[in-house]
Protein backbone atom coordinates (compact mmCIF):
# COMPACT_ATOMS: atom_id res chain seq x y z
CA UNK A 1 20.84 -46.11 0.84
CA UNK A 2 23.08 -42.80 1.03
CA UNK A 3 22.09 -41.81 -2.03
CA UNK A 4 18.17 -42.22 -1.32
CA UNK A 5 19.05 -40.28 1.85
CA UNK A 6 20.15 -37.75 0.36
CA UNK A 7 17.33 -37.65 -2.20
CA UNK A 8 14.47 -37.67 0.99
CA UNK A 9 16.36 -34.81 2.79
CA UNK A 10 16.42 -32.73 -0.91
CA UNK A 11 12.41 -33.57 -0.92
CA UNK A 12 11.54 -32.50 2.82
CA UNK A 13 13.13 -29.28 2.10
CA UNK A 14 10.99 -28.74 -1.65
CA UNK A 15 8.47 -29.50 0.81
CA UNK A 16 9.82 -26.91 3.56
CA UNK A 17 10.13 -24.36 0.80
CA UNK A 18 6.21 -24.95 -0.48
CA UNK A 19 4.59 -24.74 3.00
CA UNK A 20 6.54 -21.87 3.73
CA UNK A 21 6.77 -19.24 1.10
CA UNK A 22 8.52 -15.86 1.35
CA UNK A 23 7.14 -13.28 3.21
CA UNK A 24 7.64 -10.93 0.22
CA UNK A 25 4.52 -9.57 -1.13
CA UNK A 26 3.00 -6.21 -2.90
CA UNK A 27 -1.11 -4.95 -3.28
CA UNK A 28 -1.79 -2.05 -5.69
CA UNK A 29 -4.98 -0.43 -5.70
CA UNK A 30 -6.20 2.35 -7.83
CA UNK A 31 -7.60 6.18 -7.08
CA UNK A 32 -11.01 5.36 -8.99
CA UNK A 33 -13.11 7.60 -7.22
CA UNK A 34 -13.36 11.33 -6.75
CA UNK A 35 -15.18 14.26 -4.45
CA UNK A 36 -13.69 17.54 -6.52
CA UNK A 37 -16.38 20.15 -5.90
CA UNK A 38 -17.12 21.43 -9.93
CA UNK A 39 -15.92 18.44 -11.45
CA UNK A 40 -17.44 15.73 -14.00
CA UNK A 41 -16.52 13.30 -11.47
CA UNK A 42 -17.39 14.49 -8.18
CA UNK A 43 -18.62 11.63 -5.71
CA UNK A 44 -18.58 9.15 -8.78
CA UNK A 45 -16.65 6.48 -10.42
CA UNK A 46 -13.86 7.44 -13.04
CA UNK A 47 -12.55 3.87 -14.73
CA UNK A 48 -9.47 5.88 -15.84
CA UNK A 49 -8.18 6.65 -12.25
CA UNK A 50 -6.15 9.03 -10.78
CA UNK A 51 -2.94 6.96 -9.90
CA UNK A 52 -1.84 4.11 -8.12
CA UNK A 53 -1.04 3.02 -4.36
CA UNK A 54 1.55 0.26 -4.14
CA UNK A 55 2.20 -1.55 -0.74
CA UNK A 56 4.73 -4.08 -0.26
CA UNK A 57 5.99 -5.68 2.85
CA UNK A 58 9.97 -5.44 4.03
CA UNK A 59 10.83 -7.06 6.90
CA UNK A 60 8.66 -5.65 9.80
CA UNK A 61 7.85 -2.56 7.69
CA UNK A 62 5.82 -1.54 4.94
CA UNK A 63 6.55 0.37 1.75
CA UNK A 64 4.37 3.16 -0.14
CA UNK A 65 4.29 4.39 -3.67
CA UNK A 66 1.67 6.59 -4.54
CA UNK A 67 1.96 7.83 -7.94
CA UNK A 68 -0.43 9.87 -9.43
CA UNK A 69 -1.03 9.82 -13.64
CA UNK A 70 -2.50 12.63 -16.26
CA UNK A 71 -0.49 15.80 -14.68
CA UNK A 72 -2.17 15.06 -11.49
CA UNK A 73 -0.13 16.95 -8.91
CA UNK A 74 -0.73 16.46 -4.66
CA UNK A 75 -1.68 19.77 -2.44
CA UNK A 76 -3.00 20.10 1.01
CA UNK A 77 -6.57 21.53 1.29
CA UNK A 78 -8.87 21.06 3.93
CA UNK A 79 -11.15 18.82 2.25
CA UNK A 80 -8.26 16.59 2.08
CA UNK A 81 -7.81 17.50 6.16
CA UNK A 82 -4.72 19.20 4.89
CA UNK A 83 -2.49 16.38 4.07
CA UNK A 84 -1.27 15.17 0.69
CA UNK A 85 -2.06 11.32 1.65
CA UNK A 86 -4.66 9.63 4.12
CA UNK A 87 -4.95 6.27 5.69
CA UNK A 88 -5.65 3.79 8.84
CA UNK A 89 -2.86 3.50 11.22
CA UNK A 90 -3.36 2.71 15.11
CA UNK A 91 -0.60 0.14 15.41
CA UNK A 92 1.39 0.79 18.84
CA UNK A 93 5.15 1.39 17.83
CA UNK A 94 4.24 2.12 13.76
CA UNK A 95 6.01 5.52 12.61
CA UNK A 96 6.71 6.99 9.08
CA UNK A 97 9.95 7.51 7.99
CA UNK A 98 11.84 8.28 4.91
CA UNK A 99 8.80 10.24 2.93
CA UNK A 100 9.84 11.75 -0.18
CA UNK A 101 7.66 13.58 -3.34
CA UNK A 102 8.83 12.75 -6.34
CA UNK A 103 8.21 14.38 -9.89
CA UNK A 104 7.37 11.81 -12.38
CA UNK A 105 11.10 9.72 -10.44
CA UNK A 106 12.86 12.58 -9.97
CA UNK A 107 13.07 13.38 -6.35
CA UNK A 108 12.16 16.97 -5.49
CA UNK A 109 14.72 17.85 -2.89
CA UNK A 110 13.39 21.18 -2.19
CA UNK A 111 10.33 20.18 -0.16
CA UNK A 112 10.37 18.73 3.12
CA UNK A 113 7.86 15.85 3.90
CA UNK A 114 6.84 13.84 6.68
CA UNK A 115 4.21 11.64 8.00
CA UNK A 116 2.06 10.57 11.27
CA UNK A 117 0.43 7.76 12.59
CA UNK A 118 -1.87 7.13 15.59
CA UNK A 119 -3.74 10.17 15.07
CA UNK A 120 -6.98 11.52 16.50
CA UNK A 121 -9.48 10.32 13.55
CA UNK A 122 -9.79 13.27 11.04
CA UNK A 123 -11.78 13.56 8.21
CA UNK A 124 -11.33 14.04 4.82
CA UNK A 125 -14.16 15.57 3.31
CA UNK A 126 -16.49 12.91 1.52
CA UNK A 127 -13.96 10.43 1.93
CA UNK A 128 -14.32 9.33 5.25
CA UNK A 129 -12.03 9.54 8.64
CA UNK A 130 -8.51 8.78 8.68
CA UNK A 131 -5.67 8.09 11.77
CA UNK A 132 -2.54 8.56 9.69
CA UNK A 133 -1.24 10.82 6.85
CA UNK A 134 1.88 12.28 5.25
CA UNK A 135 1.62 15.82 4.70
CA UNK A 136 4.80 18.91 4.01
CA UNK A 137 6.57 20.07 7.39
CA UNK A 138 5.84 23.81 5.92
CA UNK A 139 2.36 23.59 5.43
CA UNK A 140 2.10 26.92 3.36
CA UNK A 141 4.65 24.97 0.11
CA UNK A 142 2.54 22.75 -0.76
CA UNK A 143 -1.05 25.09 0.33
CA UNK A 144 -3.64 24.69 -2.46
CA UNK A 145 -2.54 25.48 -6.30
CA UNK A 146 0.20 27.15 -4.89
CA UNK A 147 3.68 26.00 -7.03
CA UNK A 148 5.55 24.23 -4.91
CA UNK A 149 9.40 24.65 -4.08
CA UNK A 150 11.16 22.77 -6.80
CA UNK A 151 7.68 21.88 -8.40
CA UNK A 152 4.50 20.17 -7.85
CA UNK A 153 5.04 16.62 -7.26
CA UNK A 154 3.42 13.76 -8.78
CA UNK A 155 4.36 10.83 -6.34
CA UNK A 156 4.94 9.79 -2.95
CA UNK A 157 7.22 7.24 -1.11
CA UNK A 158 7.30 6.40 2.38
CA UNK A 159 8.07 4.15 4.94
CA UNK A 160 5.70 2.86 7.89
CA UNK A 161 7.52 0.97 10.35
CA UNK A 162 6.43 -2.06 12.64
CA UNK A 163 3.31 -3.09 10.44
CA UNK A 164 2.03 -5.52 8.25
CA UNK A 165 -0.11 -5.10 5.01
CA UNK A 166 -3.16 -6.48 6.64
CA UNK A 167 -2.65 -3.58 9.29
CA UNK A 168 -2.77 -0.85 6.68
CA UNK A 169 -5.18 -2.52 4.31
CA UNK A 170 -8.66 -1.74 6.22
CA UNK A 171 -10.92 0.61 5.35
CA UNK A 172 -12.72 3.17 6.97
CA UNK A 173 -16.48 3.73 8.16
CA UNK A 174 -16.93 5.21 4.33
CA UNK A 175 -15.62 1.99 2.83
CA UNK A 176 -11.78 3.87 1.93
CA UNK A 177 -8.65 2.40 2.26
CA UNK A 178 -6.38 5.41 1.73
CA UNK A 179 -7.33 9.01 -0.15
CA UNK A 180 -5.35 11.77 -1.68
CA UNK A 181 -5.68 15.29 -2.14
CA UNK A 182 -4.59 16.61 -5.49
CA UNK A 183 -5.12 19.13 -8.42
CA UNK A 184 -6.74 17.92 -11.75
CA UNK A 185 -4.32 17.42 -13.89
CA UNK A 186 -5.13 19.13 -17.40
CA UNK A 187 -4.95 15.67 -19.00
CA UNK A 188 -7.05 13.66 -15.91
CA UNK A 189 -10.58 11.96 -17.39
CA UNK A 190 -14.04 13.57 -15.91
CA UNK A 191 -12.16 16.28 -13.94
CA UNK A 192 -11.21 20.12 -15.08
CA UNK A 193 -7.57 21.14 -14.61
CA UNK A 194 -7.14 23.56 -11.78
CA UNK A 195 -9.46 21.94 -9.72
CA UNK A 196 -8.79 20.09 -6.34
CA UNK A 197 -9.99 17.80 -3.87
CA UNK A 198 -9.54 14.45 -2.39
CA UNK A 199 -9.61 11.15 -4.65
CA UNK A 200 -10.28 7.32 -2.58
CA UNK A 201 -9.38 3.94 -3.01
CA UNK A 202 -12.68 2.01 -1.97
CA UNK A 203 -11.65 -1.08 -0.42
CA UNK A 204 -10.89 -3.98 -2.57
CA UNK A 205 -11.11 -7.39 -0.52
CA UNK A 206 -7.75 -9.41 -0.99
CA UNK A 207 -8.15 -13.30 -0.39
CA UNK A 208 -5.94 -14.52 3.26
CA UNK A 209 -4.48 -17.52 3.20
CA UNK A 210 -5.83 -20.44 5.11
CA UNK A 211 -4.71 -20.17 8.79
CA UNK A 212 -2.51 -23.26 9.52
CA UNK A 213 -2.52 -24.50 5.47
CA UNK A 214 1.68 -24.28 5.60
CA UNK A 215 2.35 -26.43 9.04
CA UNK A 216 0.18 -29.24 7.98
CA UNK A 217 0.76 -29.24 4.88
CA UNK A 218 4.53 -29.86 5.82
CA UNK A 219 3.37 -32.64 8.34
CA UNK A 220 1.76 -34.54 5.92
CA UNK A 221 4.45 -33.87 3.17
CA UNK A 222 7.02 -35.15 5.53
CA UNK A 223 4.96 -38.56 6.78
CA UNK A 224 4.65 -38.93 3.12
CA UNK A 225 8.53 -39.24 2.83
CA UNK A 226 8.59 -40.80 5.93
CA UNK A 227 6.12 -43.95 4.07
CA UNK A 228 7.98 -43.34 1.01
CA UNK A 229 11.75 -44.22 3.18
CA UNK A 230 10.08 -47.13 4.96
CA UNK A 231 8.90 -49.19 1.53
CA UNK A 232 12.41 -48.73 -0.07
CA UNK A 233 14.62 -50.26 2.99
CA UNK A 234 12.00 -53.37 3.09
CA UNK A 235 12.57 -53.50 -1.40
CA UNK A 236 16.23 -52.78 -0.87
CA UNK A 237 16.94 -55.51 1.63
């Protein structure tokens, strides 16, 4: 009987374990469309994409890599409402913290970045309005083609604080998620090097689990056991 005790409490907490996964969890969504006045790709579809956003959740925060491909490089323009990155942030409390550009890993400790949340809704020229963005403290190094100190950078990695993914995966009026303001790389599909403007991620629905699935699912589990405990005293004696 104590060894059959010991085998129930090992299978209540397999069953603990399945009802309740970990909380840790990434989305990545791709840059696939473009508004770059001049370009092959302006207001359309470009399969190849642009780069990458990567969210994961930590904790009671949630982590951004934005990482551009083909020698794209970020700027601030005003069709890009003169930040590097866009998205939707109105959460009470959220703040940005710890933004860095990188170039291709290699953090570019020259320029100074930072980020905002809770803003008055901007737009971003044929991408749709935005509350939140992370943009250069000295607006004027990272101003259109303009080399940047240190070099252009090619990625972006941030903080937002007191959020979940759900929070910062909704979309906008235009159907965007998040949007970008960069200069063609010479390499990039369907667009010219030299030009810029903003690139989108169109909103991608992501399935939610079923409200409720884990706590009955570890009631039932557990009556299950309960059953289970019950047949093997009356076999046993």
């Amino acid at each position: 009987m104590k060894s059959f005790g010991v085998v129930l409490a090992g299978a209540a907490l397999l069953a603990a374990s399945a009802a309740f996964p970990s909380v840790s969890h990434a989305d990545t969504f791709t840059f696939t469309s473009c508004h770059i006045s001049g370009s092959s790709c302006n207001g359309g579809i470009n399969p190849a994409g642009f780069g990458t956003v990567t969210l994961a959740q930590s904790g009671s925060n949630v982590t951004f890599d934005v990482v551009l491909n083909n020698g794209n490089t970020f700027v601030e323009t005003g069709s890009g409402g003169g930040n590097l990155f866009n998205f939707l942030d109105t959460v009470s409390g959220s703040t940005v913290t710890g933004a860095t550009g990188t170039i291709n890993g290699v953090t570019n400790t020259q320029l100074a970045i930072t980020g905002a949340t809770n803003q008055t809704p901007f737009m971003a020229d044929g991408t749709g309005f935005f509350t939140a963005s992370v943009f250069c403290v000295t607006g004027s190094d990272c101003n259109g083609g303009s080399p940047q100190p240190g070099g252009n950078i090619t990625d972006l990695h941030f903080t937002v604080t007191n959020v979940t993914l759900a929070q910062l995966e909704t979309s906008n009026a235009a159907g965007n998620l998040f949007s970008a303001d960069i200069l063609c790389g010479a390499t990039q599909p369907g667009c010219t090097g030299g030009l810029t403007g903003p690139v989108d991620v169109s909103i991608v629905p992501i399935p939610a689990p079923i409200v409720g699935a884990g706590l009955p699912g570890l009631i039932l589990a557990c009556a299950g056991l309960v059953g289970l405990a019950r047949r093997r005293r009356q076999l046993v004696v």
